[in-house]
Protein backbone atom coordinates (compact mmCIF):
# COMPACT_ATOMS: atom_id res chain seq x y z
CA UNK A 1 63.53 89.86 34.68
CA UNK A 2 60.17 90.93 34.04
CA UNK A 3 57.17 90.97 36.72
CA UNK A 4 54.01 88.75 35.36
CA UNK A 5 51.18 90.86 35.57
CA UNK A 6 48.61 90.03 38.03
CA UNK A 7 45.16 88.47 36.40
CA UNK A 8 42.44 91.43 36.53
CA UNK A 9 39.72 89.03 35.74
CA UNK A 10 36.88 89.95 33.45
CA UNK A 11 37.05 93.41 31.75
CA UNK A 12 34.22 95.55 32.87
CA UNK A 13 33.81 99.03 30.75
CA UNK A 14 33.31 101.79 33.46
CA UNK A 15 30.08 103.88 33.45
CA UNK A 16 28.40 106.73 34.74
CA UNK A 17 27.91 105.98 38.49
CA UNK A 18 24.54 106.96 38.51
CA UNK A 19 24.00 104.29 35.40
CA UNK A 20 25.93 101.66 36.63
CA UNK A 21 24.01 101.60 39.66
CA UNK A 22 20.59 101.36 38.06
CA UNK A 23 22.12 97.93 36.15
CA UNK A 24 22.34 96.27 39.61
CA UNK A 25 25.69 94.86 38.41
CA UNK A 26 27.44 95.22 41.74
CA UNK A 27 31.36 95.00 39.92
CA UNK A 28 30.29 98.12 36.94
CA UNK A 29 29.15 99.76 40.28
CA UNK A 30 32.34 99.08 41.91
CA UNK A 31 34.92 100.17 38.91
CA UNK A 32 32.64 103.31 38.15
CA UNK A 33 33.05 104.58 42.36
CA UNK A 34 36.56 103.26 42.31
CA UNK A 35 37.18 106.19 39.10
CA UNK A 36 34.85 109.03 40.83
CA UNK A 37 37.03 108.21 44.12
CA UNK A 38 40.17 108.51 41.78
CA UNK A 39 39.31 111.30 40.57
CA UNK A 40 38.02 112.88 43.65
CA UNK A 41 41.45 112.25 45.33
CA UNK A 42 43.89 113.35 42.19
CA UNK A 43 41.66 116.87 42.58
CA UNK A 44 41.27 117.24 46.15
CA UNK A 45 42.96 120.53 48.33
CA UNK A 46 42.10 119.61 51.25
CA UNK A 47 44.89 117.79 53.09
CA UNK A 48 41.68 116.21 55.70
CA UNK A 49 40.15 114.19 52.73
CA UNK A 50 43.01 112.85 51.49
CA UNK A 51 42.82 110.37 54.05
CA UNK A 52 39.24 109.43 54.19
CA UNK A 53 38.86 109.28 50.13
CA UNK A 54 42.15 107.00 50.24
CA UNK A 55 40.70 104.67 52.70
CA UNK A 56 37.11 104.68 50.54
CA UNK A 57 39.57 103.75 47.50
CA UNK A 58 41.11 101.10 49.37
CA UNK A 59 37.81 99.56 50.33
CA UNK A 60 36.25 99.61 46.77
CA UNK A 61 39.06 98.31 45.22
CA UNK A 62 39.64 94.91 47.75
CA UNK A 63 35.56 94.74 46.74
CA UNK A 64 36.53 94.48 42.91
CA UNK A 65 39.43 92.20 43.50
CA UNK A 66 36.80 90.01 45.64
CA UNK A 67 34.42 89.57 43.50
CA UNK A 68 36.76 89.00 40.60
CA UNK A 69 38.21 86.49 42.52
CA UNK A 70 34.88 84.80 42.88
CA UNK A 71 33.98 85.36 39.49
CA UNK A 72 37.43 83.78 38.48
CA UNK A 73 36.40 80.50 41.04
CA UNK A 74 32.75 80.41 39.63
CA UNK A 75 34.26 80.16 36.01
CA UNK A 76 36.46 77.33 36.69
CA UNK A 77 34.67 74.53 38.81
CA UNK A 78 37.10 72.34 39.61
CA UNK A 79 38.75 72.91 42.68
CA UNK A 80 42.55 71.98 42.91
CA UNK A 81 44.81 71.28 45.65
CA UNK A 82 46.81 74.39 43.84
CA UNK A 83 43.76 76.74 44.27
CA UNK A 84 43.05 75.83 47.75
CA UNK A 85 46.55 76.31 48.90
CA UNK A 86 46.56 80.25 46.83
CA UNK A 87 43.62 81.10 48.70
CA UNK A 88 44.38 79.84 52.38
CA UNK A 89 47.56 80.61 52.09
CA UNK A 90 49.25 77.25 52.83
């Protein structure tokens, strides 16, 4: 039996940090730190910063997932009893 894949929401292309920053888009912002603090933890030797650039990870990515999320409720403006229940977990 096969897992259903969870809904990632909108595609967003990544971009230079530096250039994703200057478009004020807060999610291309988001995906392009979430990659440079990918990348910075694959390649880091230092055993101290593994920590700290796994909790930054952590952060950035429940940030993308959030404002997917809202994205995914602005899209859709009816409210269900189904959607309610999903995101107050009754």
């Amino acid at each position: 039996m096969s897992a259903t894949p969870k809904k990632t929401g909108p595609k967003t292309e990544p971009q230079d940090l530096i250039t994703a920053a200057k478009t004020g888009d807060r999610l291309a912002t988001l995906i392009s730190l979430r990659d440079l603090l990918a990348e910075r933890l694959q390649h880091t030797n230092s055993g101290r910063d593994v920590g700290s650039i796994a909790r930054q990870l952590i952060i950035c990515l429940e940030e993308i997932d959030a404002l997917r999320e809202k994205d995914d409720d602005t899209d859709d403006n009816e409210i269900t009893v189904d959607k309610l229940r999903e995101r107050y977990g009754i």
